[in-house]
PDB file of N, CA and C in Angstrom:
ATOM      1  N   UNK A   1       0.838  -1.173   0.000  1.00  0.00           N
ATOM      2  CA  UNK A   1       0.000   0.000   0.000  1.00  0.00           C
ATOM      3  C   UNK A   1       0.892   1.248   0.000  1.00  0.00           C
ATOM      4  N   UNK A   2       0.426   2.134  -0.708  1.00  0.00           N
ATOM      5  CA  UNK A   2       1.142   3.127  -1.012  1.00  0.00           C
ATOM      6  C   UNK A   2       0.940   4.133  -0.166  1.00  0.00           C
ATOM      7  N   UNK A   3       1.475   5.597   0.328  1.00  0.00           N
ATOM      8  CA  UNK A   3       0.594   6.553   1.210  1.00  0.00           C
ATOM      9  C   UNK A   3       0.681   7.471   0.923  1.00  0.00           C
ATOM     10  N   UNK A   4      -0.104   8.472   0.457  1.00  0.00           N
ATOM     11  CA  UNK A   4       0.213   9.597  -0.624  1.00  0.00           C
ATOM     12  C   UNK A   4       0.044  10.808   0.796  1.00  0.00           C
ATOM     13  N   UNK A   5       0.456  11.980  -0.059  1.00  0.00           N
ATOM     14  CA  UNK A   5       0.705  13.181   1.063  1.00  0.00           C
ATOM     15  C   UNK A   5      -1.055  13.627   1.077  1.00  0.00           C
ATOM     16  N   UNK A   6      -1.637  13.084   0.352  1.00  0.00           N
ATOM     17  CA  UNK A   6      -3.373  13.257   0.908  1.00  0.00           C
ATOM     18  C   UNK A   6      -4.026  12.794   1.469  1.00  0.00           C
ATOM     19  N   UNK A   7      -3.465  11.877   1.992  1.00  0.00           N
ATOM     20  CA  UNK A   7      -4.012  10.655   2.898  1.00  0.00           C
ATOM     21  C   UNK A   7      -3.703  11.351   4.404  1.00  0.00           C
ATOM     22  N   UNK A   8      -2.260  11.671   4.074  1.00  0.00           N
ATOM     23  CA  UNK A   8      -1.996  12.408   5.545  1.00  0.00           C
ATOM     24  C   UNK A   8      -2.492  13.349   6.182  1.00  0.00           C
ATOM     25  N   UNK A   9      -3.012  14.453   5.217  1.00  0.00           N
ATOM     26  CA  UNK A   9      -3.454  15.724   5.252  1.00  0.00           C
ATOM     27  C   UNK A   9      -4.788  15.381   5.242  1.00  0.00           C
ATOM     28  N   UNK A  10      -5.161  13.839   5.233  1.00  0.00           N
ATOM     29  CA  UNK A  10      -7.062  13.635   5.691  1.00  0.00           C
ATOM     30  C   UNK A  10      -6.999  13.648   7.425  1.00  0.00           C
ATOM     31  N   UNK A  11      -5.910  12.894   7.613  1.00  0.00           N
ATOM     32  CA  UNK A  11      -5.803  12.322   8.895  1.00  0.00           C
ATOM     33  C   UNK A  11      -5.501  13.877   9.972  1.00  0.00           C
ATOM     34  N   UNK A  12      -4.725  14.885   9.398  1.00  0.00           N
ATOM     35  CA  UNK A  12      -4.621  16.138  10.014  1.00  0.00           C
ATOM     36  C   UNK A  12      -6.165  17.139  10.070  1.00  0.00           C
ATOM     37  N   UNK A  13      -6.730  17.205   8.543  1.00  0.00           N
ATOM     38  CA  UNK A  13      -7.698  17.621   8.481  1.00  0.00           C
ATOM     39  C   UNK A  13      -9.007  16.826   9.935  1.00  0.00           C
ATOM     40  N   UNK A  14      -8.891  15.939  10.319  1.00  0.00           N
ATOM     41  CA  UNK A  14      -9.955  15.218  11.216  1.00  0.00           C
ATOM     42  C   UNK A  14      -9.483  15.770  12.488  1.00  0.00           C
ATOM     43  N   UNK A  15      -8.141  16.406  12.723  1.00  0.00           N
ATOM     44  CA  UNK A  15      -7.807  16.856  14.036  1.00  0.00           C
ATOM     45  C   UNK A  15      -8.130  18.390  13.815  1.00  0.00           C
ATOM     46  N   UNK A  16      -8.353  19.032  13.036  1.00  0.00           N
ATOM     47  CA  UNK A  16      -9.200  20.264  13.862  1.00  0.00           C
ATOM     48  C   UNK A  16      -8.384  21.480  14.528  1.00  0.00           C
ATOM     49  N   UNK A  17      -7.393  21.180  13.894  1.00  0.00           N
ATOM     50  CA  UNK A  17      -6.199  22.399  15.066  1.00  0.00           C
ATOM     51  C   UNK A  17      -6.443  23.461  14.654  1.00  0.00           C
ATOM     52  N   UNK A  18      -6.141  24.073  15.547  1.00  0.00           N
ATOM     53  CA  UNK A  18      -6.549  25.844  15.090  1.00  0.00           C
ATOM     54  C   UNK A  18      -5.569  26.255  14.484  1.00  0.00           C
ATOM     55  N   UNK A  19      -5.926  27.055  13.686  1.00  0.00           N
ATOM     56  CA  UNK A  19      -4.937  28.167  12.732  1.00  0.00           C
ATOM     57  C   UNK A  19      -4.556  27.214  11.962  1.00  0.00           C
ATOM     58  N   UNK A  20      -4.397  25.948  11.327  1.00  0.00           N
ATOM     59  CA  UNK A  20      -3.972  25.183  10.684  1.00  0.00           C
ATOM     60  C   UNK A  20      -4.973  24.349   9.600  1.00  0.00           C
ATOM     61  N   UNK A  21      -4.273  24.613   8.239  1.00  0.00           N
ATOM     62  CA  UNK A  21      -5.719  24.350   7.537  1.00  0.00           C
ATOM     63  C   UNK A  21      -5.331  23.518   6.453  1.00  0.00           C
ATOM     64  N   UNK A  22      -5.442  22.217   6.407  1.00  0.00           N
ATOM     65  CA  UNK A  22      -4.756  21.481   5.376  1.00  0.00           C
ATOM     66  C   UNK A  22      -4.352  21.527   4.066  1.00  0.00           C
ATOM     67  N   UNK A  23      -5.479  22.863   3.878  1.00  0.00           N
ATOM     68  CA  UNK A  23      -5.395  23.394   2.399  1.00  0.00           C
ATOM     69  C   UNK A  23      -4.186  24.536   1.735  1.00  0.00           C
ATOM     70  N   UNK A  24      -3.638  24.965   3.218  1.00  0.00           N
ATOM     71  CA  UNK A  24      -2.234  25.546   3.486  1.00  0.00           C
ATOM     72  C   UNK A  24      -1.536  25.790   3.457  1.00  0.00           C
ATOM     73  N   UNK A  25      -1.284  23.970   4.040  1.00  0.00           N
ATOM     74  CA  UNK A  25      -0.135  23.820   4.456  1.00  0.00           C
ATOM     75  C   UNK A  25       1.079  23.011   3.261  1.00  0.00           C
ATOM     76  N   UNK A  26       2.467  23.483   3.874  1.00  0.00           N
ATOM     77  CA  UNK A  26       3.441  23.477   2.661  1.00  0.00           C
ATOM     78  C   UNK A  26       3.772  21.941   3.189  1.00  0.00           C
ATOM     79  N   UNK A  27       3.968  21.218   2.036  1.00  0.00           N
ATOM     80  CA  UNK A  27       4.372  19.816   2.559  1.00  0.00           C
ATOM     81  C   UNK A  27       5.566  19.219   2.514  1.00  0.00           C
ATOM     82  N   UNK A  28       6.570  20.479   2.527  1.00  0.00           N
ATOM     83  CA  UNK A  28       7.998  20.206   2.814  1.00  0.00           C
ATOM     84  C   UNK A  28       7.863  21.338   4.366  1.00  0.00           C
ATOM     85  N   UNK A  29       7.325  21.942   4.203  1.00  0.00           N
ATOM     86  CA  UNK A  29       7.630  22.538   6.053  1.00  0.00           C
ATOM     87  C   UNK A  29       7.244  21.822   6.946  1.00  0.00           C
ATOM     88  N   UNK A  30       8.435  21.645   8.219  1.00  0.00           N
ATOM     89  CA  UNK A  30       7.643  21.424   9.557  1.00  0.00           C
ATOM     90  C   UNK A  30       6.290  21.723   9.835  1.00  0.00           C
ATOM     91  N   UNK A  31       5.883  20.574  10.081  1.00  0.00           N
ATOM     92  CA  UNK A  31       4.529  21.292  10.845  1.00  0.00           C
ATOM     93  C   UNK A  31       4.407  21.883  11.984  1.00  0.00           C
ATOM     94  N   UNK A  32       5.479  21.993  12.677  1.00  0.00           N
ATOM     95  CA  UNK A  32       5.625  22.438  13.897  1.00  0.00           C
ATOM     96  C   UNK A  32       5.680  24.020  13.172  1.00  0.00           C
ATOM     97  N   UNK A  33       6.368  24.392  12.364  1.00  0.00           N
ATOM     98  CA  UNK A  33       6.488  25.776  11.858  1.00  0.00           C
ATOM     99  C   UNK A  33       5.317  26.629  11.762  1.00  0.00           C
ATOM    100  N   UNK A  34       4.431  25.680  10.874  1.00  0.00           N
ATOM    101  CA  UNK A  34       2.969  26.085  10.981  1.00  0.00           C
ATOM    102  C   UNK A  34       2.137  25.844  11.766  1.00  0.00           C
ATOM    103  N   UNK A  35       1.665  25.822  12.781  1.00  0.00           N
ATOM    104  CA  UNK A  35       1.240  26.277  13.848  1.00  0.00           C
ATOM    105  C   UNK A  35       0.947  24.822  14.693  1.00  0.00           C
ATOM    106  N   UNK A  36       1.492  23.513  14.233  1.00  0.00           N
ATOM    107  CA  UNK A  36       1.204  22.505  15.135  1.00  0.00           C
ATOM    108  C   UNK A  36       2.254  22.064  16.311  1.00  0.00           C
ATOM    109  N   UNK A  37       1.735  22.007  17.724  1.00  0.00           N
ATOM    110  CA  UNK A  37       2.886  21.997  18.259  1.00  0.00           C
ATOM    111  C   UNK A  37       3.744  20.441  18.632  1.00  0.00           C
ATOM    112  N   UNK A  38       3.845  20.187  19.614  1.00  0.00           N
ATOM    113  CA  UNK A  38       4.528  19.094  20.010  1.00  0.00           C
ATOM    114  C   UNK A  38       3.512  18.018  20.316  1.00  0.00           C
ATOM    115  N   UNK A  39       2.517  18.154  21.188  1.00  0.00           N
ATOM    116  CA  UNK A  39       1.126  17.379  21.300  1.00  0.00           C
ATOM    117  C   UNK A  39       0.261  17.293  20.069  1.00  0.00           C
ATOM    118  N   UNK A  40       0.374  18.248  19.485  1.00  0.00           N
ATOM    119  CA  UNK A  40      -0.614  18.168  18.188  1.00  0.00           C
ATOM    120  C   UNK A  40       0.414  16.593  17.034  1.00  0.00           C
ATOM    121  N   UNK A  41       1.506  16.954  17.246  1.00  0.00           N
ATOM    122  CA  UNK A  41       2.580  16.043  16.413  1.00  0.00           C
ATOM    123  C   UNK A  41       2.344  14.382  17.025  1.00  0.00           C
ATOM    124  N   UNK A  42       2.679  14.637  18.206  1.00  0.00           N
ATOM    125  CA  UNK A  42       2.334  13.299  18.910  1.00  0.00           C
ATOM    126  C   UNK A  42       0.532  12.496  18.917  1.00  0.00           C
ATOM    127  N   UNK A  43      -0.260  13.738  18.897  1.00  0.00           N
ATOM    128  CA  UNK A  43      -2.056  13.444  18.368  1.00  0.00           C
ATOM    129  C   UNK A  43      -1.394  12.438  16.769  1.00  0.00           C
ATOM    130  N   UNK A  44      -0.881  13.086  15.649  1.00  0.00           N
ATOM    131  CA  UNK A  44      -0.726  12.989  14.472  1.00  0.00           C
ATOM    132  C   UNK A  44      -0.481  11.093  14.336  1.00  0.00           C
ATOM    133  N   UNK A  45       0.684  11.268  15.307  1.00  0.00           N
ATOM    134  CA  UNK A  45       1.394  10.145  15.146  1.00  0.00           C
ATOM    135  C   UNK A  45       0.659   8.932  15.279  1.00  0.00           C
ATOM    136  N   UNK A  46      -0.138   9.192  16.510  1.00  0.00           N
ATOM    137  CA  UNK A  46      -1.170   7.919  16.847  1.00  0.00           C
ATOM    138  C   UNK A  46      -2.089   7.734  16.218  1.00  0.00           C
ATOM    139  N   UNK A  47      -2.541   8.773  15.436  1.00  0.00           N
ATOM    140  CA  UNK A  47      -3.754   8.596  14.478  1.00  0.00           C
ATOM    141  C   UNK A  47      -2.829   8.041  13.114  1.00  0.00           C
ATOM    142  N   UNK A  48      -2.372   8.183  12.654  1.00  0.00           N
ATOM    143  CA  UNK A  48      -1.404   7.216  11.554  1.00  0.00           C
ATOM    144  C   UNK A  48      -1.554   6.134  12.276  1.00  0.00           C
ATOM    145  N   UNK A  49      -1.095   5.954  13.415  1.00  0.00           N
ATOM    146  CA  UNK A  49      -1.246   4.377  13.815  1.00  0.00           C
ATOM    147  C   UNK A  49      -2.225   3.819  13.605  1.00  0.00           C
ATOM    148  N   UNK A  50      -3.143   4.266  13.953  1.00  0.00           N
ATOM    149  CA  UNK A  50      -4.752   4.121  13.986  1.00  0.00           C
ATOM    150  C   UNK A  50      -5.054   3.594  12.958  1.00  0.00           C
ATOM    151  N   UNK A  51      -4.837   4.729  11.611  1.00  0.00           N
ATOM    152  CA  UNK A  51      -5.340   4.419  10.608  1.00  0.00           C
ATOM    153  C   UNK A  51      -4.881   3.388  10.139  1.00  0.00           C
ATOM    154  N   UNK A  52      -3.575   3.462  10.059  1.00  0.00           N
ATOM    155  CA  UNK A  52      -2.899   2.387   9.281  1.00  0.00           C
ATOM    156  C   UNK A  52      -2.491   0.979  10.179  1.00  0.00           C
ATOM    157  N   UNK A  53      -3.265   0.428  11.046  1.00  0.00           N
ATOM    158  CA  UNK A  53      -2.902  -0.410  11.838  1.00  0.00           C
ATOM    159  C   UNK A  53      -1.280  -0.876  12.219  1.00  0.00           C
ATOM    160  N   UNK A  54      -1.277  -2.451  12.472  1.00  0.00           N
ATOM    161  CA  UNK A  54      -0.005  -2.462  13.021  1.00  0.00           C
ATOM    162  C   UNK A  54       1.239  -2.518  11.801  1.00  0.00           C
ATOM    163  N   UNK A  55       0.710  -2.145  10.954  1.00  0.00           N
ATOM    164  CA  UNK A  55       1.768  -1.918   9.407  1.00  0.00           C
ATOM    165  C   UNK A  55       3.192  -0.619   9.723  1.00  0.00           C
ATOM    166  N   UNK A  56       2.233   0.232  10.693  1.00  0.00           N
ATOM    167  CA  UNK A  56       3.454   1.008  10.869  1.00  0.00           C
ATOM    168  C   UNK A  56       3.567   1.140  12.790  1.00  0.00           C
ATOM    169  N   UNK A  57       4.925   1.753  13.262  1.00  0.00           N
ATOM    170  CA  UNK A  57       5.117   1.967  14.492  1.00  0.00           C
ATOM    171  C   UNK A  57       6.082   2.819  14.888  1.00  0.00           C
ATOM    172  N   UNK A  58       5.564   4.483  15.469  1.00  0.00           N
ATOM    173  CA  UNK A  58       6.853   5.264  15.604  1.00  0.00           C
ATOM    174  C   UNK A  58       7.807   4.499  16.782  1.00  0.00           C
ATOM    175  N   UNK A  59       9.223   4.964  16.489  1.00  0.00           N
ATOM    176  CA  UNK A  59       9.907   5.244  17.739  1.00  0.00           C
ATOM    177  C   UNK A  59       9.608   6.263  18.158  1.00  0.00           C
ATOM    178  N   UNK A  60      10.512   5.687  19.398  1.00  0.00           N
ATOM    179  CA  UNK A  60      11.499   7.217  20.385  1.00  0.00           C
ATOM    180  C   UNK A  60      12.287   7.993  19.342  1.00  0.00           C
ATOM    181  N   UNK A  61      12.660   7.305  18.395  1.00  0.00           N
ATOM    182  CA  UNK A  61      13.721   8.494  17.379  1.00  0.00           C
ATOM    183  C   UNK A  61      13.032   9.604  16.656  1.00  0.00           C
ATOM    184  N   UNK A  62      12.265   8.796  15.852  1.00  0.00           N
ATOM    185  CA  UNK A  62      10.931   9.380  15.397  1.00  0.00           C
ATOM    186  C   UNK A  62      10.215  10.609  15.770  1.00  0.00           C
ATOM    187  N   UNK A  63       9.943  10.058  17.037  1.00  0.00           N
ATOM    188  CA  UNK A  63       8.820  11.225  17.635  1.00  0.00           C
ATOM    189  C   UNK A  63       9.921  12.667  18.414  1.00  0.00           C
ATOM    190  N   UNK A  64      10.638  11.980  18.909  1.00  0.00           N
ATOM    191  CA  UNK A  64      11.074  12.987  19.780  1.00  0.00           C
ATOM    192  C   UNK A  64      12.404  13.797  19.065  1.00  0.00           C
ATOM    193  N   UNK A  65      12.995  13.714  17.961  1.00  0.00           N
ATOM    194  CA  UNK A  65      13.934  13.924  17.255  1.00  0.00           C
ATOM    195  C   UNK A  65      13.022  14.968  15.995  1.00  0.00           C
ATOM    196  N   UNK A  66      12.075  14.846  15.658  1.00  0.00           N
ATOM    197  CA  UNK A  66      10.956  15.284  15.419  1.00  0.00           C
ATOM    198  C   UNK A  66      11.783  14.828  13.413  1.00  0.00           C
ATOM    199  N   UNK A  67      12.148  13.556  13.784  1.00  0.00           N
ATOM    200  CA  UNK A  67      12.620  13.429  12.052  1.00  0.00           C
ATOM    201  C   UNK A  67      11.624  13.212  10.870  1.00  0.00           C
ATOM    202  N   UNK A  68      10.012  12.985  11.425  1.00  0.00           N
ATOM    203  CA  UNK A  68       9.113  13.010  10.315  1.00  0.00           C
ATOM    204  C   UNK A  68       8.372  14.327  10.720  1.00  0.00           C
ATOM    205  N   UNK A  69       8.758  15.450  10.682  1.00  0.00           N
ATOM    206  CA  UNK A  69       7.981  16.330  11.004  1.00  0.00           C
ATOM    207  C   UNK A  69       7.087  17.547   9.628  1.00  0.00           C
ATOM    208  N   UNK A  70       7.672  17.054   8.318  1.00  0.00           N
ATOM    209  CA  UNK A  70       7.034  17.706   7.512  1.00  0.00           C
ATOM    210  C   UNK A  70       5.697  16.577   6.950  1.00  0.00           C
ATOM    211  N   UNK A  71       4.737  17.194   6.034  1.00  0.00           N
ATOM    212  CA  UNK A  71       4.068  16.048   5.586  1.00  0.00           C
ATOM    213  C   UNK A  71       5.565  15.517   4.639  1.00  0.00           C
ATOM    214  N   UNK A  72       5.947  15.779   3.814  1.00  0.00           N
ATOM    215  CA  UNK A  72       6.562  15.303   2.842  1.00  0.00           C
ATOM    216  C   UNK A  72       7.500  13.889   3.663  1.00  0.00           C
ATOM    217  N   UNK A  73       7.721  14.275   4.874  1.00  0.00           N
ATOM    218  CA  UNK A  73       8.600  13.226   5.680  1.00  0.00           C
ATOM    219  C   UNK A  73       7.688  12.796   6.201  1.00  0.00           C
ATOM    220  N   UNK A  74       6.922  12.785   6.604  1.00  0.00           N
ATOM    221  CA  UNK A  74       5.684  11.308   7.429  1.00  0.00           C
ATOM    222  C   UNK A  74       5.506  10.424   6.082  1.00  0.00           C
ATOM    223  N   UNK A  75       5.018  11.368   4.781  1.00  0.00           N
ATOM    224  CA  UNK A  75       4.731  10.531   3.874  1.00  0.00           C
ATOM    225  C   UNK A  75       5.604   9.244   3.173  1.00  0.00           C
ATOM    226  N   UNK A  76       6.838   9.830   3.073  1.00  0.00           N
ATOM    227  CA  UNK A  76       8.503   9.042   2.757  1.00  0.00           C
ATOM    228  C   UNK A  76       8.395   8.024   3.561  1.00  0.00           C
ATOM    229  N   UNK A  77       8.388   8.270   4.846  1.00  0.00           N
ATOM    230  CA  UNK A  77       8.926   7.430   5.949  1.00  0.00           C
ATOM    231  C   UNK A  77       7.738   6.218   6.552  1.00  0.00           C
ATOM    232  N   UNK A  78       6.202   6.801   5.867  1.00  0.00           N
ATOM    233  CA  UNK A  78       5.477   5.375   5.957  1.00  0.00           C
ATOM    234  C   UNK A  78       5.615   5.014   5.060  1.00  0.00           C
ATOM    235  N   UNK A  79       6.188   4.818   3.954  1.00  0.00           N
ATOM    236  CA  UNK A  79       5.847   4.397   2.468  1.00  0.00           C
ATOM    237  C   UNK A  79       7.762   3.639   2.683  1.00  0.00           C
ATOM    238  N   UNK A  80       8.702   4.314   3.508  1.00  0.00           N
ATOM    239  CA  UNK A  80       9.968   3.176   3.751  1.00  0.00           C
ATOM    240  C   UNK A  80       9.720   1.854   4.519  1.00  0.00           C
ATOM    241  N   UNK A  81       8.457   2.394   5.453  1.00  0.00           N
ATOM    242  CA  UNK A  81       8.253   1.090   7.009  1.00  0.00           C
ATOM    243  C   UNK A  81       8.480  -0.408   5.915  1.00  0.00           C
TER     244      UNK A  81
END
């Protein structure tokens, strides 16, 4: 299964964050840049899990290194798992 950068930006669009609007957002910038913060990133992460069952699983490197933090890098990096 493939995971396109619209799939991701469904899964952001269902979280609702303020000031942040999927239609936006640049999908090589941090999302942290644009207005999502550290909890909103970690919300993100588990809902990818969610969606995509046990096919994918962040680390500690992952999350807290913040190395998938653009869409363009969540998208890469489920489509490497």
């Amino acid at each position: 299964m493939t995971i396109t950068a619209n799939d991701v930006l469904e899964v952001l669009k269902d979280m609702d964050i303020d000031g942040l609007e999927a239609g936006d957002i640049n999908l090589d910038e941090s999302l942290l840049n644009q207005g999502m913060d550290s909890l909103d990133m970690m919300d993100l992460y588990f809902r990818l899990e969610e969606t995509y069952g046990k096919k994918i699983e962040f680390d500690d490197d992952t999350t807290q290194h913040a190395q998938w933090s653009s869409i363009t890098d969540i998208t890469n990096g489920l489509n490497s798992l």
